[in-house]
Protein backbone atom coordinates (compact mmCIF):
# COMPACT_ATOMS: atom_id res chain seq x y z
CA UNK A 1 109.97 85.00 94.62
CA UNK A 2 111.05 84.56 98.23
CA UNK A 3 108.32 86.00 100.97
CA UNK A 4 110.10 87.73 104.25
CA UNK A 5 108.51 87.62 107.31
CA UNK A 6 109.24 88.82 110.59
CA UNK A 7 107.10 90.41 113.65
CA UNK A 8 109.82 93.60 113.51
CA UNK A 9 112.50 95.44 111.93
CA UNK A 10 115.25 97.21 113.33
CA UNK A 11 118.27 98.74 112.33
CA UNK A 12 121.90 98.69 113.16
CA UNK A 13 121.38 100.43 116.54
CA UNK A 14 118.09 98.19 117.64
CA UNK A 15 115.97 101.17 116.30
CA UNK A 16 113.14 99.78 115.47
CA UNK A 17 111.20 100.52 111.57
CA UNK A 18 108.18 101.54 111.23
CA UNK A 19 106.95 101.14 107.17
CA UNK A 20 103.86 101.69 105.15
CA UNK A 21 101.15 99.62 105.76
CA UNK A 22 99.26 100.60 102.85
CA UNK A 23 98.94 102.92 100.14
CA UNK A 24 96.98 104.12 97.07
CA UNK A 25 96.52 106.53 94.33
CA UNK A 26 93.10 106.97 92.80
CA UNK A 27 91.05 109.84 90.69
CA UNK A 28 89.00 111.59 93.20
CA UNK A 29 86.87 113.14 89.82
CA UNK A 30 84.11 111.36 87.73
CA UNK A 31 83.96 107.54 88.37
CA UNK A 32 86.47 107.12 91.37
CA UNK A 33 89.25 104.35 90.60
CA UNK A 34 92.06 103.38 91.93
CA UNK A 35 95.14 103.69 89.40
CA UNK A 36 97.69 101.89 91.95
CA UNK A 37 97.66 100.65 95.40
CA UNK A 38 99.20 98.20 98.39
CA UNK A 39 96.93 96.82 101.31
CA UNK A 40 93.83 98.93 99.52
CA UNK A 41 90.77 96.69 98.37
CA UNK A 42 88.39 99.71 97.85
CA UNK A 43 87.65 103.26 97.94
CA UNK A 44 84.44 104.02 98.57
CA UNK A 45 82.69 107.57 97.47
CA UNK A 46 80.92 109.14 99.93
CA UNK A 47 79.84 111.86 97.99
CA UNK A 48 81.76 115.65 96.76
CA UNK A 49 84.94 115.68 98.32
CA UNK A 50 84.62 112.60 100.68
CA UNK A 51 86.19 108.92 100.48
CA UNK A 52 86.90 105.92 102.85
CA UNK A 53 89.51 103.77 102.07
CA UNK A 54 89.41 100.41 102.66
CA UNK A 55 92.22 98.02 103.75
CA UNK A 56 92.60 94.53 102.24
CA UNK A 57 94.33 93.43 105.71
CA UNK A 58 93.05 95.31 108.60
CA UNK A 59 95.55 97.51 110.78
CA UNK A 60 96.06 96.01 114.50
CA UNK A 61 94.76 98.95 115.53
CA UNK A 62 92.99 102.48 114.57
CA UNK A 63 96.33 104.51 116.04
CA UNK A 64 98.08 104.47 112.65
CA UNK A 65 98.59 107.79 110.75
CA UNK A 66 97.39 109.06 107.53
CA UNK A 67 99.36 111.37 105.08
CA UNK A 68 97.39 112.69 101.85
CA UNK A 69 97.96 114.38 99.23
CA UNK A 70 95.74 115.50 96.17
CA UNK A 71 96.57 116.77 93.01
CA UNK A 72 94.39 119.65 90.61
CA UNK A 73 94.98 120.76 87.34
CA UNK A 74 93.26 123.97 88.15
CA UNK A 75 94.47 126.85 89.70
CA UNK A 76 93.20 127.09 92.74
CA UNK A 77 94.85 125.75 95.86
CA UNK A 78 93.33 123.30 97.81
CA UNK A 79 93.84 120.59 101.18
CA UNK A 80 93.84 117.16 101.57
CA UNK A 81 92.90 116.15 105.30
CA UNK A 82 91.68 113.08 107.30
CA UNK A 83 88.58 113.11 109.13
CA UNK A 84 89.45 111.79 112.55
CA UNK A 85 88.01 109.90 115.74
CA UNK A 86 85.07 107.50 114.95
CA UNK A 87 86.04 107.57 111.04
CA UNK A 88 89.73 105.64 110.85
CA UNK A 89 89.13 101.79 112.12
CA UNK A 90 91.33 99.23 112.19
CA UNK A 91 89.58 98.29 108.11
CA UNK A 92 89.24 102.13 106.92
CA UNK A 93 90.09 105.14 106.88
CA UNK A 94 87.64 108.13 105.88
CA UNK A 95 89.46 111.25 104.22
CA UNK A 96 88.08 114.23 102.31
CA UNK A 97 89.01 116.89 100.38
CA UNK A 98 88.43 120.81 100.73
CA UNK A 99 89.11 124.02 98.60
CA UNK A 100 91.64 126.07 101.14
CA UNK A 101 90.89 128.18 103.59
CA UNK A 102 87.08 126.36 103.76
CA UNK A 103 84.82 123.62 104.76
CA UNK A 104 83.73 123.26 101.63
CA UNK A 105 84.53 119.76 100.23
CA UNK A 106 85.50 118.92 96.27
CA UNK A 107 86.68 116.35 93.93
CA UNK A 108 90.23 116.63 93.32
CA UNK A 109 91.69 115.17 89.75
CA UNK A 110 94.31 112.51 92.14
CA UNK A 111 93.87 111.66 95.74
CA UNK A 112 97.23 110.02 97.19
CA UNK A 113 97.38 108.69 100.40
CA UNK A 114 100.11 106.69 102.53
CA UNK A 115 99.55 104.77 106.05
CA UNK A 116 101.86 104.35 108.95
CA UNK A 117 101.60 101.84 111.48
């Protein structure tokens, strides 16, 4: 297998690309593991509803974006969100999960979570 480097991407129209930088999906419930990932060495359990995710190569910077997603087999509805500021570094990224329209933080079955950079 051939490895492709290059400092950017662009398209036809000098557009540039901007692609995941990492990515994981792990079981937020019980003994937190990671079932698949790119760029993730860890996740780290911070306690009910709470994870930081840690990067195997660090970002250049802490500007990057975070989009997350969980998944319950119950009925209830619930939200995925980042904790910003002083949590996302340029080696982690600190996320948790809440039951809607609260504060108040739970385990979710699947945590999924993509980063842009």
């Amino acid at each position: 297998m051939s490895t492709l480097k290059v400092d950017t991407i662009q398209d036809t129209n000098a557009v540039e690309m901007y692609l995941c930088k990492a990515w994981v999906n792990f079981n937020g419930s019980g003994t937190v593991a990671i079932n698949a990932s790119g760029n993730v060495s860890s996740i780290t359990d911070n306690g009910s509803g709470s994870y930081t995710v840690n990067f195997t190569n660090a970002m250049p910077d802490a500007n990057y974006v975070v989009v997350l997603t969980n998944e319950e087999t119950g009925t209830e509805m619930h939200n995925a969100q980042t904790n910003t500021g002083y949590d996302q570094t340029t080696s982690a990224a600190k996320i948790r999960c809440c039951i809607s329209g609260t504060s108040t933080n739970y385990d979710p079955d699947q945590v999924h979570c993509v980063f842009f950079r």
